[in-house]
C-alpha atoms as a PDB file:
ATOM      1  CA  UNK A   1       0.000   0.000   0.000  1.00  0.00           C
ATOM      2  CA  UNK A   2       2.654   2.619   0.769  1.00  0.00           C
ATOM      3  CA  UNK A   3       4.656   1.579  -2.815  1.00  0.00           C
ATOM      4  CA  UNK A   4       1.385   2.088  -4.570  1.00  0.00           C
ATOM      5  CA  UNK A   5       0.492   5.723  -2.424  1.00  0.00           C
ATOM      6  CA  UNK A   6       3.780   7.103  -3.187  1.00  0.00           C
ATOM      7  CA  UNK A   7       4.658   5.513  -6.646  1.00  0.00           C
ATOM      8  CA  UNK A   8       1.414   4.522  -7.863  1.00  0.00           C
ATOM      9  CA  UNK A   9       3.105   1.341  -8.631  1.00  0.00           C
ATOM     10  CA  UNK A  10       1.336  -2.193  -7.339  1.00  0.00           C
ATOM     11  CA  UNK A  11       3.840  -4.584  -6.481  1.00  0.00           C
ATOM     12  CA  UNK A  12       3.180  -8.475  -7.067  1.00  0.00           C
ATOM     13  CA  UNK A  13       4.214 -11.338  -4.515  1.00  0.00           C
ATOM     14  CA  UNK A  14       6.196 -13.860  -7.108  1.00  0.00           C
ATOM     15  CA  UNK A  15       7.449 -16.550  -4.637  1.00  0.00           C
ATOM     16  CA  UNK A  16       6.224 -17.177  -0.579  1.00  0.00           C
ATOM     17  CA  UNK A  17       5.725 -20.340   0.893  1.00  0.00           C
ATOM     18  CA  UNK A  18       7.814 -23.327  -0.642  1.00  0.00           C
ATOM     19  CA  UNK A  19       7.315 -26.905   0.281  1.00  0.00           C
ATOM     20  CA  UNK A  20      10.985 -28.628   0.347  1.00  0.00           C
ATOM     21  CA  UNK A  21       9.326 -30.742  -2.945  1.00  0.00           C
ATOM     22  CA  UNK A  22       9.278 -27.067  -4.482  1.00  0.00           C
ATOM     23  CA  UNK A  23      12.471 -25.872  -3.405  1.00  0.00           C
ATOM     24  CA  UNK A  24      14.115 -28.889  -4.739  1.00  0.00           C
ATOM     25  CA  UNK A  25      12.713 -28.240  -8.284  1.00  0.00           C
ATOM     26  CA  UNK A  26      13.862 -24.996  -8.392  1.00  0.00           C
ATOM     27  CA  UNK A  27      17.578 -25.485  -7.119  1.00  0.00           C
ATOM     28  CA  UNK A  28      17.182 -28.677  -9.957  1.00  0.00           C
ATOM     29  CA  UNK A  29      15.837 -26.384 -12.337  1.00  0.00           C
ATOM     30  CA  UNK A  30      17.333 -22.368 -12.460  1.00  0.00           C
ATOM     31  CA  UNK A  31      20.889 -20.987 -12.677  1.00  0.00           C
ATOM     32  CA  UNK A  32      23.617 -22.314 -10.183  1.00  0.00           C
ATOM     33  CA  UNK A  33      23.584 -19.543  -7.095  1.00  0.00           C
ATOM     34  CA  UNK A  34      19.352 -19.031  -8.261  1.00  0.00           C
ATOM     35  CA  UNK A  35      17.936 -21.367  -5.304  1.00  0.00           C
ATOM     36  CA  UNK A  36      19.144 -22.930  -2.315  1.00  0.00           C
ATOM     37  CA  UNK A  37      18.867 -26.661  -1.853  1.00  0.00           C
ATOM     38  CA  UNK A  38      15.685 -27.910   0.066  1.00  0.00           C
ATOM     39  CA  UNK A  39      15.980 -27.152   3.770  1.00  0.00           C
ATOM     40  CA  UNK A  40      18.270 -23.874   3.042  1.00  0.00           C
ATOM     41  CA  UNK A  41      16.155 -21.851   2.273  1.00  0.00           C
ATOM     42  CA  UNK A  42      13.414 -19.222   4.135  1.00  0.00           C
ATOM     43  CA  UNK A  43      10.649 -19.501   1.839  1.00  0.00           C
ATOM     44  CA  UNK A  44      10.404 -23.354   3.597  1.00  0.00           C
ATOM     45  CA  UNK A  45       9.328 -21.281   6.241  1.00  0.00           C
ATOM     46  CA  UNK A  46       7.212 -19.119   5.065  1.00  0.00           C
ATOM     47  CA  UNK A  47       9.397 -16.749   6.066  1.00  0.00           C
ATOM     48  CA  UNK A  48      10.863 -15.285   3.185  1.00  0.00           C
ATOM     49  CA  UNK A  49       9.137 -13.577   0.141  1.00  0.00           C
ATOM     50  CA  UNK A  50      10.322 -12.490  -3.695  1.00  0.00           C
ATOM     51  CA  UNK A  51       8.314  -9.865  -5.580  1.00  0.00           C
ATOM     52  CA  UNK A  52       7.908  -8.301  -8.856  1.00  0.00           C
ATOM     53  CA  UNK A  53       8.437  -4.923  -9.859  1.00  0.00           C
ATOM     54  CA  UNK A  54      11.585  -4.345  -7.656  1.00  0.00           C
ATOM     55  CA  UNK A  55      13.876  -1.273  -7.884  1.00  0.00           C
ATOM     56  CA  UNK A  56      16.130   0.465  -5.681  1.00  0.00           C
ATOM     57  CA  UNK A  57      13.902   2.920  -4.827  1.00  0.00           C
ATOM     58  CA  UNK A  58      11.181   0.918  -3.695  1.00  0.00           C
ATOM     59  CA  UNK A  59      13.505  -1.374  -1.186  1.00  0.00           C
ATOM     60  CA  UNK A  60      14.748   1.567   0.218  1.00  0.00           C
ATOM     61  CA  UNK A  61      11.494   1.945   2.456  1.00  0.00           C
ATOM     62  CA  UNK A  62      12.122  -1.577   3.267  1.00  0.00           C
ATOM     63  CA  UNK A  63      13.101  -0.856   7.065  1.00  0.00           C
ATOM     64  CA  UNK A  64      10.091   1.128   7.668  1.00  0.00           C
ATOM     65  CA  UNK A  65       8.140  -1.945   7.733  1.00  0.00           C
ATOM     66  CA  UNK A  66      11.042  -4.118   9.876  1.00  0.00           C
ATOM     67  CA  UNK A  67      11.606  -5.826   6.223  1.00  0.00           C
ATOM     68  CA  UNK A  68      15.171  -6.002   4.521  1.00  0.00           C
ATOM     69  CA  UNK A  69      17.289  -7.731   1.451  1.00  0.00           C
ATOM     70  CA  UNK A  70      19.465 -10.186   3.190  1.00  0.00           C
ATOM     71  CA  UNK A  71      21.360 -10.633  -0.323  1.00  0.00           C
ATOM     72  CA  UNK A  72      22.014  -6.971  -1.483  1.00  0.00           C
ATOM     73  CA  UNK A  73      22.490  -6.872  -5.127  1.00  0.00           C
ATOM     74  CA  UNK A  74      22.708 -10.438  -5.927  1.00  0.00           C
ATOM     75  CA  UNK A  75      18.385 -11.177  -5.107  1.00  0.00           C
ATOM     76  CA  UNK A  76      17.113  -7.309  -4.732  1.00  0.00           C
ATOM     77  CA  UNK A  77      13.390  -9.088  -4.854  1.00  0.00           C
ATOM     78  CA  UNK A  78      14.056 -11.012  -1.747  1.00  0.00           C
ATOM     79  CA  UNK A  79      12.766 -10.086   1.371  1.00  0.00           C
ATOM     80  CA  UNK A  80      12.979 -11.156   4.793  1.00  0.00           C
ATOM     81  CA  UNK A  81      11.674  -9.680   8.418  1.00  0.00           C
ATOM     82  CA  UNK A  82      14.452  -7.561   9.877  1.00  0.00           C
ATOM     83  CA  UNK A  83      15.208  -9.959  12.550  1.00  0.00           C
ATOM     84  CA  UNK A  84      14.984 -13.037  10.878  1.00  0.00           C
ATOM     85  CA  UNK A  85      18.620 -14.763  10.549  1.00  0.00           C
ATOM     86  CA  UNK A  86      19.182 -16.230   7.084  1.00  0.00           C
ATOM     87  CA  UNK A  87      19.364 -19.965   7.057  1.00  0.00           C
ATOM     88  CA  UNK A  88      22.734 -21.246   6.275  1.00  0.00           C
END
């Protein structure tokens, strides 16, 4: 809502909740570095998002809301809470 308010601009959920079944396809299926192997990954959690539309701009505001990009410049349409540790 506060993307859309101040850029007009309505941002799309991509990617939320995985199942490990789903996680594994896509660290079979995209780029080497794309996906973490099943049970590495946040989105197994529920606790990690990617959306569409991203920019600089728009993650910017991404503290505001206790939100943040625990991979700066390599997955700038991740998102994670604030206080969420990144599974390794």
């Amino acid at each position: 809502t506060y993307i859309f308010q101040r850029y007009r601009v309505v941002l799309e959920i991509r990617s939320g909740y995985r199942s490990s079944a789903e996680q594994a396809e896509l660290f079979r299926t995209l780029p080497p570095g794309r996906a973490n192997p099943p049970g590495k990954s946040n989105h197994e959690k529920g606790e990690a998002l990617d959306y569409s539309g991203y920019s600089q701009e728009y993650n910017q505001h991404l503290a505001m809301f206790g939100l943040k990009l625990p991979f700066p410049g390599k997955e700038d349409w991740h998102i994670e809470r604030v206080e969420l540790s990144t599974v390794n």
